[in-house]
C-alpha atoms as a PDB file:
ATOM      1  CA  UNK A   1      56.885   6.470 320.999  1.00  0.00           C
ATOM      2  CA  UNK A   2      60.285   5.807 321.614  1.00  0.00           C
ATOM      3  CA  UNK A   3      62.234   2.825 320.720  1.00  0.00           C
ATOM      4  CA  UNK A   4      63.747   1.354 324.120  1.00  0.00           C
ATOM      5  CA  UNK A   5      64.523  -1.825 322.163  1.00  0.00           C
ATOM      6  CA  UNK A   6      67.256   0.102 319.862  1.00  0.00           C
ATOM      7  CA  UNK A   7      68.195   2.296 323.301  1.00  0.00           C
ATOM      8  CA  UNK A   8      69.190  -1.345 324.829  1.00  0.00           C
ATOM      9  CA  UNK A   9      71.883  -1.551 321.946  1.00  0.00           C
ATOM     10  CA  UNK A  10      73.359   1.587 322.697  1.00  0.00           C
ATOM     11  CA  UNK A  11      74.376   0.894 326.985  1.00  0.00           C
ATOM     12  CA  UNK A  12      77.304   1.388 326.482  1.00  0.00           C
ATOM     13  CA  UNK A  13      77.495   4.387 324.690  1.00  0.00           C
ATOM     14  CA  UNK A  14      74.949   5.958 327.247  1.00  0.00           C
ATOM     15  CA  UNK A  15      77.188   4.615 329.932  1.00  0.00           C
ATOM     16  CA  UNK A  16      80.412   6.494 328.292  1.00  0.00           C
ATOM     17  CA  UNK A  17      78.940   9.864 327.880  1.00  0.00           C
ATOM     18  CA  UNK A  18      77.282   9.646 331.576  1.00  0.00           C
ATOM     19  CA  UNK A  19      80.298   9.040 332.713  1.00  0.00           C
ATOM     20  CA  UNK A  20      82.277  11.934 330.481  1.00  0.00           C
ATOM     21  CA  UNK A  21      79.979  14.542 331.789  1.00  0.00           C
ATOM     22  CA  UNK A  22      80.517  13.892 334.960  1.00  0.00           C
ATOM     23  CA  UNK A  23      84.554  13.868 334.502  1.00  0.00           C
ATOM     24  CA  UNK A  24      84.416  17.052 332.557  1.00  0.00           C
ATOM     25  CA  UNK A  25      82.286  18.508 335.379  1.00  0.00           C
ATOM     26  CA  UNK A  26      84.869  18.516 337.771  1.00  0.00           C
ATOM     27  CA  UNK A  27      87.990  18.246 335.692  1.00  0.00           C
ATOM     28  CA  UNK A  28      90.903  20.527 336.726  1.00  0.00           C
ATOM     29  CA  UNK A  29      88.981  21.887 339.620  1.00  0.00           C
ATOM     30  CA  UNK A  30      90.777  21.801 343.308  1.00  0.00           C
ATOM     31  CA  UNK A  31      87.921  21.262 345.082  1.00  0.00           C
ATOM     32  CA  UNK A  32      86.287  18.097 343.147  1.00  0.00           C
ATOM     33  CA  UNK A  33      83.318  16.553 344.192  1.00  0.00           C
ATOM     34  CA  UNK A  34      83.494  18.288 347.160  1.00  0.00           C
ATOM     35  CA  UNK A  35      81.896  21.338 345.448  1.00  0.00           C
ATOM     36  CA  UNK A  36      78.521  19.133 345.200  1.00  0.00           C
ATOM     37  CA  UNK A  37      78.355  19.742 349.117  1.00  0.00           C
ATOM     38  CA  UNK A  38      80.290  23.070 349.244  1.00  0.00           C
ATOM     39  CA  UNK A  39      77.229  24.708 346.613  1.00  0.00           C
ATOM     40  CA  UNK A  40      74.353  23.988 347.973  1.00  0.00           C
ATOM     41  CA  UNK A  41      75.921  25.029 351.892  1.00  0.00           C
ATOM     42  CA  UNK A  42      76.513  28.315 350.504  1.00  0.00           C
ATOM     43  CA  UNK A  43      73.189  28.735 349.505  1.00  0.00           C
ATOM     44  CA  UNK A  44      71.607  27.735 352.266  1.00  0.00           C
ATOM     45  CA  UNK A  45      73.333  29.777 354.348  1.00  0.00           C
ATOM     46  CA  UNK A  46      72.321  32.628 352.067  1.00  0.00           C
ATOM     47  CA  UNK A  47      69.117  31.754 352.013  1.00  0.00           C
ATOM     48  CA  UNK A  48      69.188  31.322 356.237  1.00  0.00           C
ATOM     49  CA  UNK A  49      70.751  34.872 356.908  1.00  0.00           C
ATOM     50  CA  UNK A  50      67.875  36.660 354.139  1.00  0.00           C
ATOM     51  CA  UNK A  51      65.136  34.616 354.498  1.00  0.00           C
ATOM     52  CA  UNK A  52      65.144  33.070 357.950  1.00  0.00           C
ATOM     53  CA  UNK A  53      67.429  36.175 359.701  1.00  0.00           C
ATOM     54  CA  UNK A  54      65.989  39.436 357.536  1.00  0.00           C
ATOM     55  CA  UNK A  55      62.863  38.588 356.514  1.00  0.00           C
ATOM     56  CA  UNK A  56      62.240  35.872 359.434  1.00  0.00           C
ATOM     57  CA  UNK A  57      60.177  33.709 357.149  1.00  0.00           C
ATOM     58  CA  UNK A  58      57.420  31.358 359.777  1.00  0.00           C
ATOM     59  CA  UNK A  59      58.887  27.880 359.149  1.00  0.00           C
ATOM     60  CA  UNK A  60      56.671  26.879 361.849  1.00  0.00           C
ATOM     61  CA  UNK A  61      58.695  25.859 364.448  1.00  0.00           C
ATOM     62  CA  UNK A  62      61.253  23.691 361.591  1.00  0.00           C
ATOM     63  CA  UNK A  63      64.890  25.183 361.456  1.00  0.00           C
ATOM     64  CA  UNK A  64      65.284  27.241 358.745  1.00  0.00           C
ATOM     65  CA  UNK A  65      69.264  25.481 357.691  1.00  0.00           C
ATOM     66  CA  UNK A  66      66.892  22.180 357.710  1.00  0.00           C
ATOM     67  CA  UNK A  67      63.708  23.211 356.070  1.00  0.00           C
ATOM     68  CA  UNK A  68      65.863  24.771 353.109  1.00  0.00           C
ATOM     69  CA  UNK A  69      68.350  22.082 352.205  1.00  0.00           C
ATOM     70  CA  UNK A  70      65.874  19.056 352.111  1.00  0.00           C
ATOM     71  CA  UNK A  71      64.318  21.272 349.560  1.00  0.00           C
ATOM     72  CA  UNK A  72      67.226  22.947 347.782  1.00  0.00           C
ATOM     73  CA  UNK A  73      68.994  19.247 347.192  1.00  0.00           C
ATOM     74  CA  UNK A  74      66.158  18.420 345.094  1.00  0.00           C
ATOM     75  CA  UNK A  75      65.616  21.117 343.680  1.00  0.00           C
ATOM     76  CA  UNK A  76      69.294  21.678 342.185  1.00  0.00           C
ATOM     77  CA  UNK A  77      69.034  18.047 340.743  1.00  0.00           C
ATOM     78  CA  UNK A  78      65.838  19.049 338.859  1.00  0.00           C
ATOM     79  CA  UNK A  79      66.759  22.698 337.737  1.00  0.00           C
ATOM     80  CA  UNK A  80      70.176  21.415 336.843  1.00  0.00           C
ATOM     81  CA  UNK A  81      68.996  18.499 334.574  1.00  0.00           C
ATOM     82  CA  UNK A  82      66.308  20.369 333.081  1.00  0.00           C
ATOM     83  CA  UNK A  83      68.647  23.060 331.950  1.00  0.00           C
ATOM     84  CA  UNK A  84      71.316  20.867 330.642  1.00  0.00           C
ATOM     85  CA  UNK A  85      68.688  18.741 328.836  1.00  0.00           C
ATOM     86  CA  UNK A  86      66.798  21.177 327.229  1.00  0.00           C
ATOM     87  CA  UNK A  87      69.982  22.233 325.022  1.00  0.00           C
ATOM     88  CA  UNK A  88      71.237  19.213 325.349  1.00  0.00           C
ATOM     89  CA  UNK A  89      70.577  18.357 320.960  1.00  0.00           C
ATOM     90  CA  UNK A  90      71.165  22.162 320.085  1.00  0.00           C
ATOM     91  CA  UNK A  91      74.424  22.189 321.993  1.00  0.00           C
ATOM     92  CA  UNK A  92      75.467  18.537 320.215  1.00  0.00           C
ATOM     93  CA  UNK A  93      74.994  19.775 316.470  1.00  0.00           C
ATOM     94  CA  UNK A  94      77.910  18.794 315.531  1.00  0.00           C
ATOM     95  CA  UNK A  95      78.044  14.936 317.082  1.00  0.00           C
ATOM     96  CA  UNK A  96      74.502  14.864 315.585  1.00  0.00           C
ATOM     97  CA  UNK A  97      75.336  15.805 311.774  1.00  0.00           C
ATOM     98  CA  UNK A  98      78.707  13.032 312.018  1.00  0.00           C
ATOM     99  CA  UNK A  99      76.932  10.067 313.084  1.00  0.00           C
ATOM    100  CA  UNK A 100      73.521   8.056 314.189  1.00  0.00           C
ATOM    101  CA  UNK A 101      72.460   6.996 317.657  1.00  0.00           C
ATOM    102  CA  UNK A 102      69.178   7.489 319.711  1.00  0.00           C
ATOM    103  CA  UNK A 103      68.861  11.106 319.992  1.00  0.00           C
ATOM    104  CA  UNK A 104      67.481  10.497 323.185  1.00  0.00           C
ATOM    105  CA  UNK A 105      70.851   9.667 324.698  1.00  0.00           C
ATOM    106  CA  UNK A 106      71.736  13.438 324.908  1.00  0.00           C
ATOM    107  CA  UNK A 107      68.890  13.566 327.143  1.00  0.00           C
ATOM    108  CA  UNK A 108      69.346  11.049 329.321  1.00  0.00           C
ATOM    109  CA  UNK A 109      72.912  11.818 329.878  1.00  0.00           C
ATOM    110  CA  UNK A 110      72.008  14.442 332.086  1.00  0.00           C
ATOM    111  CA  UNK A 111      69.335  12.723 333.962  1.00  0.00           C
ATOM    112  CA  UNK A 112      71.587  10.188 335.248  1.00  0.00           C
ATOM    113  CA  UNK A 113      75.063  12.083 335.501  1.00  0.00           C
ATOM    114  CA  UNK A 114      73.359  14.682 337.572  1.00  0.00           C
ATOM    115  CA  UNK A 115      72.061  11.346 339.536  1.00  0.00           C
ATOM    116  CA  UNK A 116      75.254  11.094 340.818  1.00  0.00           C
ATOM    117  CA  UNK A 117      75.889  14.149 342.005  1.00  0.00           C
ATOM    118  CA  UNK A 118      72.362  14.094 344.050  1.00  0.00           C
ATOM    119  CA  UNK A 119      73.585  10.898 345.774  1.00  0.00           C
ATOM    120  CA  UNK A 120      76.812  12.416 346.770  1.00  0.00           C
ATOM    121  CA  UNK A 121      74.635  15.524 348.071  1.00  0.00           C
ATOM    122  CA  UNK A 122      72.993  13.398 350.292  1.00  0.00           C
ATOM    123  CA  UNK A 123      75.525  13.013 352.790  1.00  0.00           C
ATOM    124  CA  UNK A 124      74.927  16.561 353.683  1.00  0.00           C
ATOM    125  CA  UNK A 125      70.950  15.894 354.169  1.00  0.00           C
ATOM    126  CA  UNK A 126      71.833  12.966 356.280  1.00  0.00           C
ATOM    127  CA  UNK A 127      74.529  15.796 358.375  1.00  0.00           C
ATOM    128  CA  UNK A 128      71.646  17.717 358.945  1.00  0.00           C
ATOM    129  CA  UNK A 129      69.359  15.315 359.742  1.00  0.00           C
ATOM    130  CA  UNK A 130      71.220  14.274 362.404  1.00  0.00           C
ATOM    131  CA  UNK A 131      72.583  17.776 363.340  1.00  0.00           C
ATOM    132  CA  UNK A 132      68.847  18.201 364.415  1.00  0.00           C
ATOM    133  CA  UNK A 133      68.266  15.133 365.714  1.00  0.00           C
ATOM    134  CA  UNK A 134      65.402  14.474 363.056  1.00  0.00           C
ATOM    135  CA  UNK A 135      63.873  10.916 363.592  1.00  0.00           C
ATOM    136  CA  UNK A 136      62.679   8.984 360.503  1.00  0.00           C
ATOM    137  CA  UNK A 137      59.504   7.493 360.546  1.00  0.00           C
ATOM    138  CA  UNK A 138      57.181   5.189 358.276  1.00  0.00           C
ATOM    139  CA  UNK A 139      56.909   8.122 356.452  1.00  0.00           C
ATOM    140  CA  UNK A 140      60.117   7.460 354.817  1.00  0.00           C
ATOM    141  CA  UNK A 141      58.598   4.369 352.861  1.00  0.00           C
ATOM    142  CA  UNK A 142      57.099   6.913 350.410  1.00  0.00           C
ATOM    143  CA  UNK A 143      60.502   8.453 349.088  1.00  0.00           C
ATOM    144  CA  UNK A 144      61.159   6.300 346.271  1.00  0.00           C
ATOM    145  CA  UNK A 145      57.796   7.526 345.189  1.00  0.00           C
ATOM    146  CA  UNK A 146      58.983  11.099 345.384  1.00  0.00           C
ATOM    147  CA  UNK A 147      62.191  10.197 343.978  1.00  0.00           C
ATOM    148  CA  UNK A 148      60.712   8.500 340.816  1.00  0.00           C
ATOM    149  CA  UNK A 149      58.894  12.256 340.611  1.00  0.00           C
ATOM    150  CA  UNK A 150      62.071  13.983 340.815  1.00  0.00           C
ATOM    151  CA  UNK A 151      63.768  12.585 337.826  1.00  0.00           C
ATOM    152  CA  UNK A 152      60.015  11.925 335.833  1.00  0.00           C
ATOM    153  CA  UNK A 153      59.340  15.779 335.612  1.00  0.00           C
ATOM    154  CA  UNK A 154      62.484  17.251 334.710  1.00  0.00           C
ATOM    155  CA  UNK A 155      62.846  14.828 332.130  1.00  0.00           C
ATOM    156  CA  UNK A 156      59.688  15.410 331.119  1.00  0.00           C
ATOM    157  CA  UNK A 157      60.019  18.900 330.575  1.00  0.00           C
ATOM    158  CA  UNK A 158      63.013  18.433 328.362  1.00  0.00           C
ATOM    159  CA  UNK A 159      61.456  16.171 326.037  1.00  0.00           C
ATOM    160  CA  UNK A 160      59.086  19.056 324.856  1.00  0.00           C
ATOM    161  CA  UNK A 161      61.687  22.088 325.489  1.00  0.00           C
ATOM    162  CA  UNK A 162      65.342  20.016 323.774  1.00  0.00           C
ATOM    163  CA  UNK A 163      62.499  19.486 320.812  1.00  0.00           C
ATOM    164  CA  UNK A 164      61.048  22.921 320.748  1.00  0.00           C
ATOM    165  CA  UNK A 165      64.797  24.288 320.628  1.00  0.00           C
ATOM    166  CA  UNK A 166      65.754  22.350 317.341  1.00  0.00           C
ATOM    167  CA  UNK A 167      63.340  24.811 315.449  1.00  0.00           C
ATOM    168  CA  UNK A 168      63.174  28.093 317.881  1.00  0.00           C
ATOM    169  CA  UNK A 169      66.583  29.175 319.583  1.00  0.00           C
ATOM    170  CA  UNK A 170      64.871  31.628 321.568  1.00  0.00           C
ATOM    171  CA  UNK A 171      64.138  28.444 324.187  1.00  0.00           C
ATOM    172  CA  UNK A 172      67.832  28.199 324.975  1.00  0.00           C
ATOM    173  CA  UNK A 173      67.792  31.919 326.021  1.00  0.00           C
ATOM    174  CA  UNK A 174      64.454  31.818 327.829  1.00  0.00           C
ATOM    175  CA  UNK A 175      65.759  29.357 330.022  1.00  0.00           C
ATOM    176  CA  UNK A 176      68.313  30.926 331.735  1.00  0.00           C
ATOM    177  CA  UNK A 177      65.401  33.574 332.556  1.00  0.00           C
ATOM    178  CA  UNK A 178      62.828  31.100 333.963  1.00  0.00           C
ATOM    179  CA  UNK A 179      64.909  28.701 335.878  1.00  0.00           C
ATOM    180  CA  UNK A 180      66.058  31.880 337.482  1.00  0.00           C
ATOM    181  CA  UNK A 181      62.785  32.258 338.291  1.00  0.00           C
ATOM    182  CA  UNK A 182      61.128  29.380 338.751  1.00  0.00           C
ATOM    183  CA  UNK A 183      62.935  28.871 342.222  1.00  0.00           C
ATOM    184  CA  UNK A 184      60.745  31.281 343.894  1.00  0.00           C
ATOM    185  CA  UNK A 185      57.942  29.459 342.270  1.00  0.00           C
ATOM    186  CA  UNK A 186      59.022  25.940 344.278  1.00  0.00           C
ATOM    187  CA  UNK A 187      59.116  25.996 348.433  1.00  0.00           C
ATOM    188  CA  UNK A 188      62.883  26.095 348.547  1.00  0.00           C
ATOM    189  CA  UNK A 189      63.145  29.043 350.637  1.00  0.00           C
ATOM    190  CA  UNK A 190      59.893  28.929 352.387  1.00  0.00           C
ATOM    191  CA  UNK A 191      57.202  26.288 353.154  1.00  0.00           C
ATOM    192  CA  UNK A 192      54.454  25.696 351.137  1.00  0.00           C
ATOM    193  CA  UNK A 193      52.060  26.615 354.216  1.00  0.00           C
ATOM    194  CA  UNK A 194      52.977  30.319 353.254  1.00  0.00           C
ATOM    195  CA  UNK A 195      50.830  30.286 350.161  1.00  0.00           C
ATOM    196  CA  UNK A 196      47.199  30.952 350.871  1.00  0.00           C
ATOM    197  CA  UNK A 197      44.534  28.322 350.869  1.00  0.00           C
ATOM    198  CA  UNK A 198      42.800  29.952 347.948  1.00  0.00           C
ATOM    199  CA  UNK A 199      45.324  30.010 345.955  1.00  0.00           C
ATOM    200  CA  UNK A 200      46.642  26.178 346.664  1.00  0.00           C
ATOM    201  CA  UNK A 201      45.102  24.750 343.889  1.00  0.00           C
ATOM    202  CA  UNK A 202      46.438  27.003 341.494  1.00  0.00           C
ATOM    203  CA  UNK A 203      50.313  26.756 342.904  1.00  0.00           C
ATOM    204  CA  UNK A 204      50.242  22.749 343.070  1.00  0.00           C
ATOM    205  CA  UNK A 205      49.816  22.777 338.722  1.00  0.00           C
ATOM    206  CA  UNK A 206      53.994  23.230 339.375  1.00  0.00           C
ATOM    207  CA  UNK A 207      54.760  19.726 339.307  1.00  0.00           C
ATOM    208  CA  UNK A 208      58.094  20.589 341.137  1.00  0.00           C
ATOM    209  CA  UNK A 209      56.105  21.752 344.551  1.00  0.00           C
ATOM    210  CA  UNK A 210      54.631  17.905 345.014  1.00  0.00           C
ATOM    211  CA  UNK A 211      58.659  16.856 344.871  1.00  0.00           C
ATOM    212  CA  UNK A 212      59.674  18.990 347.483  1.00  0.00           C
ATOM    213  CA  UNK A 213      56.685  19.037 349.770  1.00  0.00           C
ATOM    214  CA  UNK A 214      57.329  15.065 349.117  1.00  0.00           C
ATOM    215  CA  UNK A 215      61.069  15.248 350.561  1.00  0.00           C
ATOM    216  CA  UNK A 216      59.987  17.468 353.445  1.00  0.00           C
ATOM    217  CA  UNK A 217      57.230  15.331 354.489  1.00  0.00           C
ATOM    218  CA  UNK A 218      59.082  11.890 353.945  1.00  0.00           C
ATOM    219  CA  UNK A 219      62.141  13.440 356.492  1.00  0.00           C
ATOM    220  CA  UNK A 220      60.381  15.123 358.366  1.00  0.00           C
ATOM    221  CA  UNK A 221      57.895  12.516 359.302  1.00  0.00           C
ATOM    222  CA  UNK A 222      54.999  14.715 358.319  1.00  0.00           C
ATOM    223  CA  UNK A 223      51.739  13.895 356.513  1.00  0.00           C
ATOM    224  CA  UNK A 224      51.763  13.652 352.813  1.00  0.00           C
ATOM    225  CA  UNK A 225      50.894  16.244 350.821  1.00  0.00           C
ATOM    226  CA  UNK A 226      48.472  14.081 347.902  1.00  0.00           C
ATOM    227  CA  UNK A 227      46.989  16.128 346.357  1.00  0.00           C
ATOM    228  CA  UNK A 228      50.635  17.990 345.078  1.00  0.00           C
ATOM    229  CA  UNK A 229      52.371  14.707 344.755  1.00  0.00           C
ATOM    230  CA  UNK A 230      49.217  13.205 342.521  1.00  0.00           C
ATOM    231  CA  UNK A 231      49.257  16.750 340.141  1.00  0.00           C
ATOM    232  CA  UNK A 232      53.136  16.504 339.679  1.00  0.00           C
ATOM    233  CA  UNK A 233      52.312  13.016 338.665  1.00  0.00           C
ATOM    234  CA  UNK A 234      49.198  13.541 336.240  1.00  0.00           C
ATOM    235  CA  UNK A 235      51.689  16.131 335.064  1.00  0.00           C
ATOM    236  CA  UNK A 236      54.760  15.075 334.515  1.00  0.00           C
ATOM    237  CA  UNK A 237      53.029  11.282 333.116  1.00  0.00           C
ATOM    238  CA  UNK A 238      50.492  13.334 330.529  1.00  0.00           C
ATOM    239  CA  UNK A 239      54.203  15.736 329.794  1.00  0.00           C
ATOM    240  CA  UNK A 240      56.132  12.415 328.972  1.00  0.00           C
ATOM    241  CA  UNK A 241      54.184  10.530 327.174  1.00  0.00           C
ATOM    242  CA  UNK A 242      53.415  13.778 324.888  1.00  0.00           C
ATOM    243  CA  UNK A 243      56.922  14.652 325.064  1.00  0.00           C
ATOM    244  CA  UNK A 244      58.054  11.716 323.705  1.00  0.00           C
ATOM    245  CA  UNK A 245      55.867  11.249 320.755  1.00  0.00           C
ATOM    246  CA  UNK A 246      56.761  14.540 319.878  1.00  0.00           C
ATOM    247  CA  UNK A 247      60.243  14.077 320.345  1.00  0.00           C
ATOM    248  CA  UNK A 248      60.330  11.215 318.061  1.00  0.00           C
ATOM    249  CA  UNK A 249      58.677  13.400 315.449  1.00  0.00           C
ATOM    250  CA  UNK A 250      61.159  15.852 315.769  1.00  0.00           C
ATOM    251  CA  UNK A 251      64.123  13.056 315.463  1.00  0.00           C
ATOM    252  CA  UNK A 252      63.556  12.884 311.495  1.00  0.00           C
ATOM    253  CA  UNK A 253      64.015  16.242 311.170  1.00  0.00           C
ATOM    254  CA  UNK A 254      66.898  17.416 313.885  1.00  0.00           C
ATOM    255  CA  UNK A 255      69.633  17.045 311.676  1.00  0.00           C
ATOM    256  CA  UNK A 256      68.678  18.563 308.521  1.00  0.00           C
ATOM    257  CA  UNK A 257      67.638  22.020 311.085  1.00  0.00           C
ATOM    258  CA  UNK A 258      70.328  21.864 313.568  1.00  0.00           C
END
């Protein structure tokens, strides 16, 4: 497993290159942070005019601006940090042959940089939210549980994927491919209620549907969704755990193929 005793030493570095990702995310751009809420408005008014004006998806009686962005918020933290995490070693060959640190900093950088980004993106859920005139309820008490999700399964993922990319480049190009497609895979652009009963069981083995059913139901003050929320959590636990022994495996090897 991994050693979170030698991670401790290393804070501060972790802190540094969270914090140099984020600068060099919006360096020399006019718009700043403001493109964290300026992104994800553009798509969901995309996805509002196609799939709420043209195709006039059943949202079932939930505004379509409101169903999509307390899923696409999310969902852009997760796609984003799984994408940047999964080359995150390959991409860092050169830091990695110069000098020794936990290898599993370059994973975690994204994790929590992109962190901050989702927290900024907030404000715009809590716009909407009130926009509609959405009242919280108890339901709400259940987020941090869907939050923990959120960053678990991403990170997950990446153990197994930044490992699998050290010996097989191919990963780096098959990911632009499937998180292009994985979003129609998710409920961003249409509720989960869409997908036929039969087929239910099979479409909850995503463990990215439980997160945003999770945010939906937590706003929204609708029931809970357990049996999505406890797959994405089998998953993404069984995923870590495996990840990370693996990881550590590869660790002895990454420089010497990178």
């Amino acid at each position: 497993m991994l050693d979170w005793r030698e991670l401790q030493q290393y804070v501060d570095l972790l802190y540094f290159m969270v914090w140099r990702a984020v600068k060099v995310s919006y360096a020399q751009s006019v718009g700043g942070f403001a493109w964290v809420i300026i992104q994800p408005v553009l798509q969901v008014i995309v996805f509002s005019l196609v799939f709420g004006g043209l195709l006039s998806v059943d949202t079932e009686g939930i505004p379509y601006p409101l169903l999509t962005t307390l899923a696409i918020i999310p969902w852009t933290y997760m796609s984003a940090t799984m994408n940047e995490a999964s080359g995150s070693l390959v991409g860092n060959a050169q830091m990695l042959a110069k000098i020794y640190f936990p290898r599993i900093i370059f994973l975690l950088t994204p994790v929590l940089s992109n962190l901050i980004t989702f927290f900024v993106s907030l404000l715009l859920i809590g716009a909407v939210l009130v926009y509609y005139e959405v009242q919280l309820t108890l339901q709400v008490l259940y987020l941090p549980l869907v939050f923990l999700l959120m960053i678990i399964n991403p990170l997950a993922i990446s153990l197994w994927l930044a490992s699998l990319a050290i010996r097989f480049r191919d990963v780096r190009i098959i990911m632009g491919y499937f998180m292009r497609m994985l979003i129609y895979l998710v409920p961003v652009m249409y509720p989960s209620s869409q997908i036929p009963a039969a087929y239910r069981s099979y479409y909850i083995l995503n463990p990215f549907v439980g997160v945003i059913e999770g945010y939906r139901s937590c706003l929204l003050g609708e029931a809970l969704h357990w049996d999505s929320l406890a797959v994405s959590a089998g998953v993404g636990i069984v995923l870590l755990l495996s990840g990370a022994v693996y990881f550590k495996r590869m660790e002895r090897i990454i420089v010497d193929v990178v």
